[in-house]
C-alpha atoms as a PDB file:
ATOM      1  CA  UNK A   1      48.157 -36.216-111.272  1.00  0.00           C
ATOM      2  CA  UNK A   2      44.545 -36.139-111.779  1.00  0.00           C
ATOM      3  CA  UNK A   3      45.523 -37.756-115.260  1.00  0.00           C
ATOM      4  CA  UNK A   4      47.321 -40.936-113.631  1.00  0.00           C
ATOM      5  CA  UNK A   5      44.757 -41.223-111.323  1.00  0.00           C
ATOM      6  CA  UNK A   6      41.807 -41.486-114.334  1.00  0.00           C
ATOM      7  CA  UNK A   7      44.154 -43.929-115.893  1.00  0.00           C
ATOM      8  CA  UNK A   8      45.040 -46.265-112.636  1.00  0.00           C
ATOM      9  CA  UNK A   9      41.257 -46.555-112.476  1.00  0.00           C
ATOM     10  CA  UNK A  10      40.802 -46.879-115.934  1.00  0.00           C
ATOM     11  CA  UNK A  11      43.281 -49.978-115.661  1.00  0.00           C
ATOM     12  CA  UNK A  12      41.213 -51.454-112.603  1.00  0.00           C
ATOM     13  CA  UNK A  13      37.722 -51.382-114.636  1.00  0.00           C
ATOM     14  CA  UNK A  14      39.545 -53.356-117.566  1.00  0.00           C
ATOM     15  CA  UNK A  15      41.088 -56.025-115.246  1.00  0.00           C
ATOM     16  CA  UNK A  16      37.667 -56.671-113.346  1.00  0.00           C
ATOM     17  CA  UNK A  17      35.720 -56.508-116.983  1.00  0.00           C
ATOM     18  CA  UNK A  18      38.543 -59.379-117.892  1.00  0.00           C
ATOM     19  CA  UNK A  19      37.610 -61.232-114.607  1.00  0.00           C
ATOM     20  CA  UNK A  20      34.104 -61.037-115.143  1.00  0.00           C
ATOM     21  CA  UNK A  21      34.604 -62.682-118.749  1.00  0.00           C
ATOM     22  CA  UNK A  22      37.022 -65.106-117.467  1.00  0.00           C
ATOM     23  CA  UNK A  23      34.316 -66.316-114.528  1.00  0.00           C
ATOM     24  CA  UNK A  24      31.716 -66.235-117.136  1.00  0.00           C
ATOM     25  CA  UNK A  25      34.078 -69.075-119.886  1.00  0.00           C
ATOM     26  CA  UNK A  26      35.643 -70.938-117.285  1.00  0.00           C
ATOM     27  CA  UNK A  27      32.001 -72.735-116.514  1.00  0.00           C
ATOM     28  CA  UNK A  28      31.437 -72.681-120.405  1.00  0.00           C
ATOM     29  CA  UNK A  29      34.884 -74.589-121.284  1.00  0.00           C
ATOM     30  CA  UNK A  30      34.767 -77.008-117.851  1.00  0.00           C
ATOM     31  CA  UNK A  31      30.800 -78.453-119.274  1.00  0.00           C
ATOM     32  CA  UNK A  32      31.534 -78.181-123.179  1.00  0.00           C
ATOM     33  CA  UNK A  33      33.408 -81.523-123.148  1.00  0.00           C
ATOM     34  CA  UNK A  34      30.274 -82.623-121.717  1.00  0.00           C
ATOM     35  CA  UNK A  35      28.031 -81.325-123.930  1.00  0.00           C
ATOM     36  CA  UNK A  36      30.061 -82.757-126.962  1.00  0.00           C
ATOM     37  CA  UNK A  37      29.731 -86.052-125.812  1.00  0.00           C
ATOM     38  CA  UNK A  38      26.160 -85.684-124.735  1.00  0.00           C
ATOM     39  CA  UNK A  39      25.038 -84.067-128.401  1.00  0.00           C
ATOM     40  CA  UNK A  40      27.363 -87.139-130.272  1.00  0.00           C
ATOM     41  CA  UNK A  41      26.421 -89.974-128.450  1.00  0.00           C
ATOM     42  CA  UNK A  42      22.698 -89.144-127.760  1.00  0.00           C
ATOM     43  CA  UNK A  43      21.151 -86.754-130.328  1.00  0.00           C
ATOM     44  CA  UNK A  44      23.541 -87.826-132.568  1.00  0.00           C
ATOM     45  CA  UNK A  45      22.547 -92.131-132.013  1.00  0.00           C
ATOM     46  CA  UNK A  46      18.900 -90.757-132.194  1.00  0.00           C
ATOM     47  CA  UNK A  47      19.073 -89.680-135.234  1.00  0.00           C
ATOM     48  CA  UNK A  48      21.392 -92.465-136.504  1.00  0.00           C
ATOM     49  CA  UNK A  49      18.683 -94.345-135.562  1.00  0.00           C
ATOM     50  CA  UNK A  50      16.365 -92.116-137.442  1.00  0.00           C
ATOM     51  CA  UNK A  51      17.882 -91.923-140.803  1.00  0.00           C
ATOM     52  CA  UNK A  52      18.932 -96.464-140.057  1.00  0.00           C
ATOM     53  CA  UNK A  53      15.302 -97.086-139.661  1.00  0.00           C
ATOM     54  CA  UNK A  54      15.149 -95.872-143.721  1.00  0.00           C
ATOM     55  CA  UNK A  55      17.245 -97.939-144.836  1.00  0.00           C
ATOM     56  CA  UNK A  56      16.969-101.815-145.577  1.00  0.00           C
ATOM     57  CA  UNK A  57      19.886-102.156-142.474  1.00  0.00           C
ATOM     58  CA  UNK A  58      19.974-106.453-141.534  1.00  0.00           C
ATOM     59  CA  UNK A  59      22.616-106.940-139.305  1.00  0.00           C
ATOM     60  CA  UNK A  60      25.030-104.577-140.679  1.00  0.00           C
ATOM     61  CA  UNK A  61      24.280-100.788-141.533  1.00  0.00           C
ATOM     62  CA  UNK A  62      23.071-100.215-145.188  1.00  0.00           C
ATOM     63  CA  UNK A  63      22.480 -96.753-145.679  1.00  0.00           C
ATOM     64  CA  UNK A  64      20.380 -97.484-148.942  1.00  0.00           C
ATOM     65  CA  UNK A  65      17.902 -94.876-148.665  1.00  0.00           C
ATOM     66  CA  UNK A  66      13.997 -96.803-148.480  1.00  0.00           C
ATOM     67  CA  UNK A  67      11.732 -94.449-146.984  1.00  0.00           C
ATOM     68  CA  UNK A  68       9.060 -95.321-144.927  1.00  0.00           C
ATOM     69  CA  UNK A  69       9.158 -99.463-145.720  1.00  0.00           C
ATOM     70  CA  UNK A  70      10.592-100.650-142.659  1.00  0.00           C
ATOM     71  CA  UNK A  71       7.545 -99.072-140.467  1.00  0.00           C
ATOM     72  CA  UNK A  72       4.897-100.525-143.154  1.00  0.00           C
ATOM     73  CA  UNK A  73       6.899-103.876-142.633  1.00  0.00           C
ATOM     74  CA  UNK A  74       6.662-103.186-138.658  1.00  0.00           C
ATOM     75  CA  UNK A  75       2.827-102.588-138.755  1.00  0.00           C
ATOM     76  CA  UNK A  76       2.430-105.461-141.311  1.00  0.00           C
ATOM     77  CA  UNK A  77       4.677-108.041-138.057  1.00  0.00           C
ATOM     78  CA  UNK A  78       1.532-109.882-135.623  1.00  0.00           C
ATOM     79  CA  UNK A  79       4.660-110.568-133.157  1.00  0.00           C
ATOM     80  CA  UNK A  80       4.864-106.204-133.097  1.00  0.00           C
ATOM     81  CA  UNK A  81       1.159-106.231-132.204  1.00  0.00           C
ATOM     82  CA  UNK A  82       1.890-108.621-129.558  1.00  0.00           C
ATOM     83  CA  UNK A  83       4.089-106.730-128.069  1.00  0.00           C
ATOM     84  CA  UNK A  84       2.157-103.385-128.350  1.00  0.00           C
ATOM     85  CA  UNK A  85      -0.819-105.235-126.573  1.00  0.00           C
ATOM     86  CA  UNK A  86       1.420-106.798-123.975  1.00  0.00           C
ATOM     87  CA  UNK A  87       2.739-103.046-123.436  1.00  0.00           C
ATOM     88  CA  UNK A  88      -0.712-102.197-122.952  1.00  0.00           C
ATOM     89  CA  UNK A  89      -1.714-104.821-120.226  1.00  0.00           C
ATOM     90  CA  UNK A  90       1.473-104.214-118.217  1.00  0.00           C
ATOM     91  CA  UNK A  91       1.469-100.427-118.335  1.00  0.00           C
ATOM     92  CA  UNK A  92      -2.348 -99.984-117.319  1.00  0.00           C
ATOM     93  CA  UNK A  93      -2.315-102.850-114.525  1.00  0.00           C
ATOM     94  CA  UNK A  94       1.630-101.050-113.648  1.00  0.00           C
ATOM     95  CA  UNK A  95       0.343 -97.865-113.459  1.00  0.00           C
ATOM     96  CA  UNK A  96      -2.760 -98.124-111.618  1.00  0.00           C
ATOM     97  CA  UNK A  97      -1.479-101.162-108.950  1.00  0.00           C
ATOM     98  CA  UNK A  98       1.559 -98.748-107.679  1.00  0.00           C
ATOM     99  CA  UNK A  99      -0.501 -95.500-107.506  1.00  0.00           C
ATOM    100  CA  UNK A 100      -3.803 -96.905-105.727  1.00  0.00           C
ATOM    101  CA  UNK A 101      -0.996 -99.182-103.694  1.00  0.00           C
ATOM    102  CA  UNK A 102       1.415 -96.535-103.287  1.00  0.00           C
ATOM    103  CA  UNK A 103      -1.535 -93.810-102.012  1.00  0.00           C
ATOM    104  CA  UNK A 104      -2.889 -96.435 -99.652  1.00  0.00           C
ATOM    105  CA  UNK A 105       0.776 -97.041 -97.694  1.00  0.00           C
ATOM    106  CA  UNK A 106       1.452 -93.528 -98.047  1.00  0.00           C
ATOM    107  CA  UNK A 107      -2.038 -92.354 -96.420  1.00  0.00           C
ATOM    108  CA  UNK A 108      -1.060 -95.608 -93.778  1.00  0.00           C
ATOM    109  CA  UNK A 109       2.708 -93.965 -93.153  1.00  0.00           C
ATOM    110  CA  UNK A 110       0.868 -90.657 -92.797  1.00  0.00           C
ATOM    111  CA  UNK A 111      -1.094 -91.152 -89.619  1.00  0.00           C
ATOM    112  CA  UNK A 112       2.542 -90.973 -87.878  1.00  0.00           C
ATOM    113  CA  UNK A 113       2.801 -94.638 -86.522  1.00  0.00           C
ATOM    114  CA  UNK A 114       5.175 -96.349 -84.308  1.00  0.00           C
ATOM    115  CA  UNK A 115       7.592 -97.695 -86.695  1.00  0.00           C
ATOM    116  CA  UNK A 116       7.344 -95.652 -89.170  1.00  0.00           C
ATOM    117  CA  UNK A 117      11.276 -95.341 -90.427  1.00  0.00           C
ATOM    118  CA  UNK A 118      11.468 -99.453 -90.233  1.00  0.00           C
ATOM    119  CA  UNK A 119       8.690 -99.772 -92.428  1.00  0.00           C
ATOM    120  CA  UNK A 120       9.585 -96.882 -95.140  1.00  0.00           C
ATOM    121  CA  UNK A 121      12.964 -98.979 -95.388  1.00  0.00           C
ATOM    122  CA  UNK A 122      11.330-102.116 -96.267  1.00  0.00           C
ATOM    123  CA  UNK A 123       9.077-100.611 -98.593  1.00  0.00           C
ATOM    124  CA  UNK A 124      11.689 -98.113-100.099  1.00  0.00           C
ATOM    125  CA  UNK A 125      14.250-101.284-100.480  1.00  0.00           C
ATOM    126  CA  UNK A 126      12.371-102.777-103.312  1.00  0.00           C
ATOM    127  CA  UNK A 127      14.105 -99.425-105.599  1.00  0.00           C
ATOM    128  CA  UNK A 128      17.474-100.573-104.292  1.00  0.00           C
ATOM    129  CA  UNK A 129      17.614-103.884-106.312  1.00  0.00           C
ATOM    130  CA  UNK A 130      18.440-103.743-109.792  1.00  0.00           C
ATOM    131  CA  UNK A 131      15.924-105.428-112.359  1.00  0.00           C
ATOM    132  CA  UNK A 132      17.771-107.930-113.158  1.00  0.00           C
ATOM    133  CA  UNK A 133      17.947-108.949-109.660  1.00  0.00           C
ATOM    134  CA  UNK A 134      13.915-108.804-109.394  1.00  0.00           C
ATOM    135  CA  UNK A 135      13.973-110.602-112.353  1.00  0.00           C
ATOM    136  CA  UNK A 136      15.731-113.224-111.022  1.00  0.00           C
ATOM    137  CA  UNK A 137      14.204-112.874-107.727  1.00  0.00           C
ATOM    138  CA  UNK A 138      10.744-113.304-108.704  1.00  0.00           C
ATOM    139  CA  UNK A 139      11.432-116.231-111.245  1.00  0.00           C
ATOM    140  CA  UNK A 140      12.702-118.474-108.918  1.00  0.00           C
ATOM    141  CA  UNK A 141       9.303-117.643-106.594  1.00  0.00           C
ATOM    142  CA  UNK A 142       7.085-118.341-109.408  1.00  0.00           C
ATOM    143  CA  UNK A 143       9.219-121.134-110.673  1.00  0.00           C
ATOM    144  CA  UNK A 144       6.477-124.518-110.025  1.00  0.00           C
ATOM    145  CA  UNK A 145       9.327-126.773-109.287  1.00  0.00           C
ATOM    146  CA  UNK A 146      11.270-124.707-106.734  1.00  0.00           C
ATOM    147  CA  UNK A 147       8.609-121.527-105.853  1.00  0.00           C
ATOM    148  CA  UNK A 148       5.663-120.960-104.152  1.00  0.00           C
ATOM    149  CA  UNK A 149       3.970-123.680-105.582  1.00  0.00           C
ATOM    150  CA  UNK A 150       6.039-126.567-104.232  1.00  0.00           C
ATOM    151  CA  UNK A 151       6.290-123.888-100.663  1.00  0.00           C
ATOM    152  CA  UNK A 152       2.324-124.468-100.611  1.00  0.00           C
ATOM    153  CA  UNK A 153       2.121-127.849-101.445  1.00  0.00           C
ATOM    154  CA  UNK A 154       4.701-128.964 -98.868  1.00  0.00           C
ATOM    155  CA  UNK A 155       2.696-127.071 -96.621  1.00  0.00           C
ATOM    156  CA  UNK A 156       0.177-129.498 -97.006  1.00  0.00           C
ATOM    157  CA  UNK A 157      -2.005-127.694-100.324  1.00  0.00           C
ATOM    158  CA  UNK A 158      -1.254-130.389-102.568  1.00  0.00           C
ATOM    159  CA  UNK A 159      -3.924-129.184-105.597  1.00  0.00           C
ATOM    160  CA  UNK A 160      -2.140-126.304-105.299  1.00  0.00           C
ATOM    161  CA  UNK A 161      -0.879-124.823-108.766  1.00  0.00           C
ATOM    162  CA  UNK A 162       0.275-121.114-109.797  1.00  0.00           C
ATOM    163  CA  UNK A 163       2.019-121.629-113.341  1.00  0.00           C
ATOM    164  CA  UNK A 164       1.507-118.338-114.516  1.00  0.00           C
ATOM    165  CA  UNK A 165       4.769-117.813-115.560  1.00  0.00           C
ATOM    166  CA  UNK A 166       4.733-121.001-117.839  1.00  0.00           C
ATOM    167  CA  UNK A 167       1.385-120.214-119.103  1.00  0.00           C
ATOM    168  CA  UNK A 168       1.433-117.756-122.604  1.00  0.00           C
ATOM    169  CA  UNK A 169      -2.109-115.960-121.709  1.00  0.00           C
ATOM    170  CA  UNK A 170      -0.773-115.124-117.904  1.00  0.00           C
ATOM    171  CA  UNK A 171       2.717-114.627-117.867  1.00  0.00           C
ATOM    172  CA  UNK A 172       2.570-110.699-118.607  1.00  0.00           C
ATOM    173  CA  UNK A 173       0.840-110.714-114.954  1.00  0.00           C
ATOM    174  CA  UNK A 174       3.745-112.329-113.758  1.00  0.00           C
ATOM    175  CA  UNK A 175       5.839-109.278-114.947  1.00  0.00           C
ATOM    176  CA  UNK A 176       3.393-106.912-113.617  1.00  0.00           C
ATOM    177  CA  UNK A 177       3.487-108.459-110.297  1.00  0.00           C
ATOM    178  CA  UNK A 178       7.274-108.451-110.202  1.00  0.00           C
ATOM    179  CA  UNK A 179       7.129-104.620-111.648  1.00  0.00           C
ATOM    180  CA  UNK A 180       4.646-103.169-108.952  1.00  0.00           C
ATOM    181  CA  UNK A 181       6.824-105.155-106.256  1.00  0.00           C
ATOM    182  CA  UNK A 182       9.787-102.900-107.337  1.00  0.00           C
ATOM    183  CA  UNK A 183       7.778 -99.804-108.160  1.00  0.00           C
ATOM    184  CA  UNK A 184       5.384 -99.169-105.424  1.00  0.00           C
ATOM    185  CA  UNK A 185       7.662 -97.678-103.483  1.00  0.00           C
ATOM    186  CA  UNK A 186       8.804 -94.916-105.450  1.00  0.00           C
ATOM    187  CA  UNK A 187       5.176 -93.754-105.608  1.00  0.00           C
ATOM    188  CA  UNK A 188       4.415 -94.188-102.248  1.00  0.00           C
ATOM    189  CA  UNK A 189       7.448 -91.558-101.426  1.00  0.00           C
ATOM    190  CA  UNK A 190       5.633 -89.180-103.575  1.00  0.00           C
ATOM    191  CA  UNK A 191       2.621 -89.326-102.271  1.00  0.00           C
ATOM    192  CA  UNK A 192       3.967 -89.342 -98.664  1.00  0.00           C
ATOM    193  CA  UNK A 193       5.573 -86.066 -99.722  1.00  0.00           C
ATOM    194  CA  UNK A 194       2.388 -84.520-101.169  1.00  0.00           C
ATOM    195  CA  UNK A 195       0.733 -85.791 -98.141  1.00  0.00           C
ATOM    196  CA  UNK A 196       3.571 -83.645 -95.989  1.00  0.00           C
ATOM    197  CA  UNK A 197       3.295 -80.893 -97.701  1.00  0.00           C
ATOM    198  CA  UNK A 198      -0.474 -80.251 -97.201  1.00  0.00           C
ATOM    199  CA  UNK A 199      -1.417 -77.030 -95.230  1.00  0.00           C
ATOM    200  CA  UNK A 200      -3.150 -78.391 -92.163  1.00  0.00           C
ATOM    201  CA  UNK A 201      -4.833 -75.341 -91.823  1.00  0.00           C
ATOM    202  CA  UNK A 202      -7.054 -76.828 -94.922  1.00  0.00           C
ATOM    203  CA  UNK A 203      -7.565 -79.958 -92.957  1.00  0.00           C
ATOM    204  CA  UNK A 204      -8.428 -78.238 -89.815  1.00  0.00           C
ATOM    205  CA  UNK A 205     -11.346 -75.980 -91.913  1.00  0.00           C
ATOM    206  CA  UNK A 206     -12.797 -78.999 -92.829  1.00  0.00           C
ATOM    207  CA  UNK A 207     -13.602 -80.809 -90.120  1.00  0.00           C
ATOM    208  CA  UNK A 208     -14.844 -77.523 -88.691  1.00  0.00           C
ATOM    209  CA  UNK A 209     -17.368 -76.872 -91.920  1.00  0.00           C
ATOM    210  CA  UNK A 210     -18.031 -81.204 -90.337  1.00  0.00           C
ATOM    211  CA  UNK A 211     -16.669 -83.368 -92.976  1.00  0.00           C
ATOM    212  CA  UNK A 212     -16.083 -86.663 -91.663  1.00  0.00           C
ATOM    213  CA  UNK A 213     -12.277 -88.661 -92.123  1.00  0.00           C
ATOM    214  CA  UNK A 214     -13.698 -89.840 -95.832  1.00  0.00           C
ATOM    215  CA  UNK A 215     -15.031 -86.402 -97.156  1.00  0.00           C
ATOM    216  CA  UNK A 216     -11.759 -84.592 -96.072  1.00  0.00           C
ATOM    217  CA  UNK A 217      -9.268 -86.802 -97.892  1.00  0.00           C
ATOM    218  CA  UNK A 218     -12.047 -86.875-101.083  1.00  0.00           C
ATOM    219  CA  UNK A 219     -12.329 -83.307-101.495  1.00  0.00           C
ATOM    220  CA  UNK A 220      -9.667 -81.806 -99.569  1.00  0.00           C
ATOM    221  CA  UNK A 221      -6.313 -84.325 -99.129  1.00  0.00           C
ATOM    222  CA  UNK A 222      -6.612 -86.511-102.884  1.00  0.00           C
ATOM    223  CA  UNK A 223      -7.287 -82.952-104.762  1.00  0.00           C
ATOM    224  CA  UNK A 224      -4.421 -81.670-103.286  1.00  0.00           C
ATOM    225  CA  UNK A 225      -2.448 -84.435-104.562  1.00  0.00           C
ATOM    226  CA  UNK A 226      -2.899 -83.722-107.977  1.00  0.00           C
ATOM    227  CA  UNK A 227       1.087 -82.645-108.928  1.00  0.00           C
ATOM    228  CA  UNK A 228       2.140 -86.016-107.070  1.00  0.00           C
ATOM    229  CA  UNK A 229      -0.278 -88.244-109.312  1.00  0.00           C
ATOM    230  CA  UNK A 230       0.502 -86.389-112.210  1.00  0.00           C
ATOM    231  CA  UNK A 231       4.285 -86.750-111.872  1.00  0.00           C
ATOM    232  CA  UNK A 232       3.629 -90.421-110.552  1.00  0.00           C
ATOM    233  CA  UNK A 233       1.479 -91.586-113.467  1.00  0.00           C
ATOM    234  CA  UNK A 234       3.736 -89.544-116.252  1.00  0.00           C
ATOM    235  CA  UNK A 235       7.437 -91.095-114.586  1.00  0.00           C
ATOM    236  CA  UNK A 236       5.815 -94.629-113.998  1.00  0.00           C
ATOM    237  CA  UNK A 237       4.680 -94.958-117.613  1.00  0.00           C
ATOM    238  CA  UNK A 238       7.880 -93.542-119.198  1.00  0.00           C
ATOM    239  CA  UNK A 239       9.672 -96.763-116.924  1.00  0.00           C
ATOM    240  CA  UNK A 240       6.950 -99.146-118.220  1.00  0.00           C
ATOM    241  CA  UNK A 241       7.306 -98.136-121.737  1.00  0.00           C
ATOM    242  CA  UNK A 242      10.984 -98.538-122.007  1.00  0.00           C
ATOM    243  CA  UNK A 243      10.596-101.858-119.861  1.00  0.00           C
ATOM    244  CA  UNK A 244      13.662-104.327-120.746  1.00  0.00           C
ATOM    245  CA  UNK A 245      15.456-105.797-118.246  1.00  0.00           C
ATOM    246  CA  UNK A 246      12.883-106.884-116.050  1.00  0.00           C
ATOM    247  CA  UNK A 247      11.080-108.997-119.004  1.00  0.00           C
ATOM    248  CA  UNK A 248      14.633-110.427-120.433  1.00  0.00           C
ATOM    249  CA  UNK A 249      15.333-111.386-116.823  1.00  0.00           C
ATOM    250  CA  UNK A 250      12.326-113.274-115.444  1.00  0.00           C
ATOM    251  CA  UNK A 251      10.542-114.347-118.985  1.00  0.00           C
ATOM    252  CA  UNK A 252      12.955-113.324-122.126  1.00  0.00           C
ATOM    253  CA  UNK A 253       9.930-112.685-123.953  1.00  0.00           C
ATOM    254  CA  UNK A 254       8.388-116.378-123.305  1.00  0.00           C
ATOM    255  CA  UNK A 255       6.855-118.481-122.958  1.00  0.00           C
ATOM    256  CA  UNK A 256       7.171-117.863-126.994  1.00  0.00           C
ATOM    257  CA  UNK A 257       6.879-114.247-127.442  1.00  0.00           C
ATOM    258  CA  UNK A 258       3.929-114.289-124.814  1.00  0.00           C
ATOM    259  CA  UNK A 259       5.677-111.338-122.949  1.00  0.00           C
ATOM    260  CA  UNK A 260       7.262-109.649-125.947  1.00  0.00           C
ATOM    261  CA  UNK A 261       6.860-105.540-125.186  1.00  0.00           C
ATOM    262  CA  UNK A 262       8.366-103.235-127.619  1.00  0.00           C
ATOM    263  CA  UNK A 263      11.929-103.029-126.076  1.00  0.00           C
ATOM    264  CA  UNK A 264      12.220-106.350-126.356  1.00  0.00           C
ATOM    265  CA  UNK A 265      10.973-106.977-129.969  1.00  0.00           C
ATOM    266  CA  UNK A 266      13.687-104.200-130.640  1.00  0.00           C
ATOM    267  CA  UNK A 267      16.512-106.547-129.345  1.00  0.00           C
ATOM    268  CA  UNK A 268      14.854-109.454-130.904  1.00  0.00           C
ATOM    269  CA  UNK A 269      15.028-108.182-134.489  1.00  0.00           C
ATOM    270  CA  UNK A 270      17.996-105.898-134.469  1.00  0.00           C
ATOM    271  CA  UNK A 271      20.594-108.427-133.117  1.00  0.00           C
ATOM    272  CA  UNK A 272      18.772-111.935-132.456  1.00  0.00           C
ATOM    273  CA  UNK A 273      17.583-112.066-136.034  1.00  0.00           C
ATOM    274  CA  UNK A 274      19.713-109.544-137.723  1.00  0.00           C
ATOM    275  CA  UNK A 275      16.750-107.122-139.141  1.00  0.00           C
ATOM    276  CA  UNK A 276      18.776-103.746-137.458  1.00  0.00           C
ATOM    277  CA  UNK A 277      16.744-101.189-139.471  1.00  0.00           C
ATOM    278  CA  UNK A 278      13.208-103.102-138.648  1.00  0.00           C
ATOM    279  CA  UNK A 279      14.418-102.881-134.850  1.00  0.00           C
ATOM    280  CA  UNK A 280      15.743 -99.053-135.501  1.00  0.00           C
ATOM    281  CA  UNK A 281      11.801 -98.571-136.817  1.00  0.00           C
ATOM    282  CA  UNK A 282      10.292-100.146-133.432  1.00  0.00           C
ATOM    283  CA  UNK A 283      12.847 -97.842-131.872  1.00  0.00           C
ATOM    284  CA  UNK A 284      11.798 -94.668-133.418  1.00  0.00           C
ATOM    285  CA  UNK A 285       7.820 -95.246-132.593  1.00  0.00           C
ATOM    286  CA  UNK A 286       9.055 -95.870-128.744  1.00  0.00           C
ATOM    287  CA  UNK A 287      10.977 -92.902-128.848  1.00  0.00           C
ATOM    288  CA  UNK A 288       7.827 -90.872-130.019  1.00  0.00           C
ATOM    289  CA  UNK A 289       5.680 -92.408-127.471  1.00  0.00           C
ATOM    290  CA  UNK A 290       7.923 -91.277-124.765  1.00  0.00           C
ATOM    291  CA  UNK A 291       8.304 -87.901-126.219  1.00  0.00           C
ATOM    292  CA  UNK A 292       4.517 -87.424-126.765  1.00  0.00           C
ATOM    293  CA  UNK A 293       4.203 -88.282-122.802  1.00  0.00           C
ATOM    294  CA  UNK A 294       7.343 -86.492-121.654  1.00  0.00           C
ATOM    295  CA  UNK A 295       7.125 -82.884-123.727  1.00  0.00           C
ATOM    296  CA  UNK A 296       3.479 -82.431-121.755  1.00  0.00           C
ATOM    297  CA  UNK A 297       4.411 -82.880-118.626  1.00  0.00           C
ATOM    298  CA  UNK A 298       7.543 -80.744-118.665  1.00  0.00           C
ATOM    299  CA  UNK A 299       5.302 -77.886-120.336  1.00  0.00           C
ATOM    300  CA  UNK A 300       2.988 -78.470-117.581  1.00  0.00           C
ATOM    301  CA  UNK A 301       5.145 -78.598-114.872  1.00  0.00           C
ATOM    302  CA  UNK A 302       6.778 -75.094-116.393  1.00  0.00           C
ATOM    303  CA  UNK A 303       3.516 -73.371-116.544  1.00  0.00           C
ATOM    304  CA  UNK A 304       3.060 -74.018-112.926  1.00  0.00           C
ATOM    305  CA  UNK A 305       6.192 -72.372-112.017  1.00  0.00           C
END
């Protein structure tokens, strides 16, 4: 009896060590699928794109092995500096305008005014519009025949002239006006979040110790933002590196390749003038950049776990 019994619970421990091992697949064999496409048709096109920007690729793949020419070639092409330069410009001005911006609405939306819901919509809304769209949006307000310069001069300001976007040494500022109208937004809701997050109990210390509105937000509020402004300045440079649409919509590069960045010198030479592995190259030192900014801040962000 005793036997049967040993055996009937024997019987129960295997079935529930079965069901343990069939809980712990199931999740396994549901995400693999994803994970195959996910390795194929990302790691796998990144190093595609790797191994193509060695070869002498034009518009068709060539796998004829040529080692590092294609990035000589790259560094050797004034239209690549162009666009590295332009990628400068755009990401400094981009960076800075929507964090000192975004921190200045947020520290506005913080002092709990009337309103308050109305006026995170409108500024939030920006994020809700595709590039493209501000693209579009923003070259028909800085067209000179149909924008604000023909609004002002019907107004009555008939010297009035704003042809940036038709003028080589100012139409990156065009994009970087269109790119902080979309952008600010997303870093005023992070600092707004920071801001809500602070232990008033730190606030309320310091205007006991008699710091005054600007000392507390120096050297108590700001330093407690520094997580917000890191992830702000390390996610808004990783968008302004890999800016495409935006340019392709409201300049296409122009006015000749005055606006050229490095995403779209890529599309210029892989498939406008059929140089695929030169393109692959200006792919590759994107890809690095991004890495080199991305890798830190994850490690960071780990450590402060």
């Amino acid at each position: 009896m005793a036997e049967n019994a040993f055996t009937i619970v024997k019987k129960k421990e295997n079935v529930s060590v079965k069901r343990k091992k069939i809980v712990e697949i199931i999740p396994k064999l549901l995400l693999s699928p994803t994970f195959v496409v996910m390795v194929v048709f990302i790691y796998g096109f990144i190093f595609w794109t790797i191994y193509i920007s060695m070869t002498d690729s034009k518009l068709m793949p060539n796998y004829r092995f040529v080692g590092l020419e294609q990035y000589l070639i790259l560094f050797k092409e004034p239209r690549w500096w162009v666009a590295i330069k332009n990628l400068f410009i755009f990401s400094f001005l981009f960076v800075l305008l929507c964090v000192v911006i975004g921190l200045i609405l947020a520290i506005l939306l913080d002092q709990k005014i009337k309103g308050e819901n109305v006026l995170l919509t409108i500024y939030l809304s920006p994020m809700a519009v595709s590039l493209i769209v501000t693209g579009v949006a923003w070259k028909w307000i800085l067209n000179p025949e149909l924008g604000l310069e023909r609004f002002m001069q019907q107004l009555g300001f008939i010297n009035f002239k704003f042809r940036w976007l038709v003028d080589p040494n100012m139409a990156i500022y065009t994009v970087v006006i269109a790119a902080v109208w979309q952008a600010t937004g997303y870093a005023m809701a992070l600092f707004l979040a920071g801001l809500r997050a602070i232990d008033n109990s730190l606030i309320e210390a310091a205007k006991v110790d008699g710091a005054n509105m600007f000392q507390i937000y120096t050297r108590v509020i700001i330093p407690c933002l520094k997580p917000a402004f890191l992830s702000c300045v390390v996610i808004l440079t990783h968008i302004a590196i890999k800016t495409f649409d935006l340019v392709m919509a409201l300049t296409k590069g122009g006015p000749g390749y005055a606006t050229d960045v490095p995403a779209t010198f890529m599309y210029a030479f892989a498939f406008n003038r059929g140089r695929l592995a030169l393109g692959a190259a200006s792919a590759v030192i994107m890809f690095i950049v991004v890495i080199s900014i991305i890798v830190p801040y994850l490690y960071i962000a780990r450590e402060r776990r």
